[in-house]
C-alpha atoms as a PDB file:
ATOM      1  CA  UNK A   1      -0.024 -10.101  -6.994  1.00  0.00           C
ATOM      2  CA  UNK A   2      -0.708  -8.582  -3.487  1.00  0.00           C
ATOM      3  CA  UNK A   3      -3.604  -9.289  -1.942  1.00  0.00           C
ATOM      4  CA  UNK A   4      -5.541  -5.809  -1.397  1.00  0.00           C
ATOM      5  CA  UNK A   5      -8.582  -4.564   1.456  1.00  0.00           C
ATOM      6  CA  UNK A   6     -11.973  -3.722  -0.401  1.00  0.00           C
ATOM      7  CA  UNK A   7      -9.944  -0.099   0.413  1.00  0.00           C
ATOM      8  CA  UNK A   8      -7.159  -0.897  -1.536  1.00  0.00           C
ATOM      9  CA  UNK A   9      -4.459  -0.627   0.947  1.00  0.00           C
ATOM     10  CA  UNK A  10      -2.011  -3.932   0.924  1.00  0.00           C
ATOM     11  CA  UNK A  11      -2.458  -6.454   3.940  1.00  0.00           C
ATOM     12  CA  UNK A  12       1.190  -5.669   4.400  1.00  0.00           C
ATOM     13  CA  UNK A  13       0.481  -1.908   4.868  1.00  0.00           C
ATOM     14  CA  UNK A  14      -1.863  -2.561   7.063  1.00  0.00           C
ATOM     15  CA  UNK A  15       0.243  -5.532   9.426  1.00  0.00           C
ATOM     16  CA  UNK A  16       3.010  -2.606   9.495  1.00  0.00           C
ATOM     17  CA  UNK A  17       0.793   0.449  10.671  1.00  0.00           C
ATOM     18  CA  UNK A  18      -0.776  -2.002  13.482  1.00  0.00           C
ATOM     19  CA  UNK A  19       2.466  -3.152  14.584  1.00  0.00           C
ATOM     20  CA  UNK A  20       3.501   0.443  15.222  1.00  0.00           C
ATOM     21  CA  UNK A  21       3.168   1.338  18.630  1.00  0.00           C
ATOM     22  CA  UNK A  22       0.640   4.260  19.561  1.00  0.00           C
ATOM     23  CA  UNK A  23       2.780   7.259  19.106  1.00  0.00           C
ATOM     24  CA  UNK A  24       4.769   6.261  16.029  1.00  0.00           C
ATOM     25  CA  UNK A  25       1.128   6.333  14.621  1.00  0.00           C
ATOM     26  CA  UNK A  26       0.166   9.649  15.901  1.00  0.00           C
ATOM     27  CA  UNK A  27       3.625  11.272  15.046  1.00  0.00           C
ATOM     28  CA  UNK A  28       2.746   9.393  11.396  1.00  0.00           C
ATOM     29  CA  UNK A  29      -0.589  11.033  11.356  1.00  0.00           C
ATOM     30  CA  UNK A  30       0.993  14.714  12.015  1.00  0.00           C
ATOM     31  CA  UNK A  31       3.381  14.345   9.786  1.00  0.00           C
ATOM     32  CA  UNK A  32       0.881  13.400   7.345  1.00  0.00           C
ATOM     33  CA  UNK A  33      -1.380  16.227   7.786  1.00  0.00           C
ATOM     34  CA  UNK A  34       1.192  18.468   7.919  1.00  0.00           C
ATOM     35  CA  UNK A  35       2.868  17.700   4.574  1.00  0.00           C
ATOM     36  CA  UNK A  36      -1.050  17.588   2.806  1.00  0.00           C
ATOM     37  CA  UNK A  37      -1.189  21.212   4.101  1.00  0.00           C
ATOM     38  CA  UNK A  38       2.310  22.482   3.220  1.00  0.00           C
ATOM     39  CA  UNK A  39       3.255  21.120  -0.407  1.00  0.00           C
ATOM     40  CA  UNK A  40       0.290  22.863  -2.269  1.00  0.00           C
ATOM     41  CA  UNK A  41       1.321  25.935  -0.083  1.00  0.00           C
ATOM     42  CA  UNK A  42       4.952  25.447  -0.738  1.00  0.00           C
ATOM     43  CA  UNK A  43       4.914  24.292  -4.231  1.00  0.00           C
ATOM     44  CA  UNK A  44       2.674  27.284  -5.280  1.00  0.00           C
ATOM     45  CA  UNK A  45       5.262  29.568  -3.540  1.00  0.00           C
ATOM     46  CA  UNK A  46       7.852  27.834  -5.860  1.00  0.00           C
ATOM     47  CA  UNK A  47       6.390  27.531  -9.325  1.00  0.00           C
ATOM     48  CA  UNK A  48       4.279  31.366  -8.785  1.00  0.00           C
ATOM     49  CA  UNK A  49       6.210  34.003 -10.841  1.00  0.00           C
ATOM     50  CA  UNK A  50       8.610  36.175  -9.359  1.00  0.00           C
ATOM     51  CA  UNK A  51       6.555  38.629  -7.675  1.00  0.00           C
ATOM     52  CA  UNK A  52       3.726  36.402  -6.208  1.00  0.00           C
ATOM     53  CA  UNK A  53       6.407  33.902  -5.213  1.00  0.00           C
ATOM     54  CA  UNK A  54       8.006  36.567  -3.041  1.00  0.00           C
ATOM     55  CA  UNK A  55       5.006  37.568  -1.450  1.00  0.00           C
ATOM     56  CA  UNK A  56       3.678  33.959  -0.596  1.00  0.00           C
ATOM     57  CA  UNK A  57       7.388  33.130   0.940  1.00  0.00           C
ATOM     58  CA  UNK A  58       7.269  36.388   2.707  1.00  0.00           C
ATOM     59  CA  UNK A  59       4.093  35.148   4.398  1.00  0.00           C
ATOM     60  CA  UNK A  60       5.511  32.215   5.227  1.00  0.00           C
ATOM     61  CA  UNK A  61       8.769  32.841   6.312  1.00  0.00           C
ATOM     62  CA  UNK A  62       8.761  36.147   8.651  1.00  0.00           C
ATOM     63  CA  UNK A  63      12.446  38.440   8.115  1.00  0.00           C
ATOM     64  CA  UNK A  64      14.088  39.175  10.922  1.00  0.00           C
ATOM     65  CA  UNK A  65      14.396  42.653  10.355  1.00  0.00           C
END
């Protein structure tokens, strides 16, 4: 069994995020945020019906017109 922080993350979790260099980690850390923010947002749009689906992509996703 792995051995596991008092947080719970895996030593080798941890070896891998501190070998990554300082930008990896800050791109990793966007990217992170970013997807916590958009999959509610995005998977609400999806499974809403038809109606509120369409306005919640609208708002999202400006037409060109």
């Amino acid at each position: 069994m792995r051995e596991t922080a008092k947080s719970g993350i895996s030593q080798e979790m941890v070896e891998r995020l501190q070998a990554m260099s300082r930008g990896r980690r800050i791109i990793l850390a966007v990217v992170v945020v970013w997807a916590v923010q958009a999959i509610p947002k995005w998977a609400t749009a999806i499974l809403a019906d038809g109606e509120t689906s369409a306005q919640i992509m609208q708002f999202f996703i400006r037409p060109l017109a």
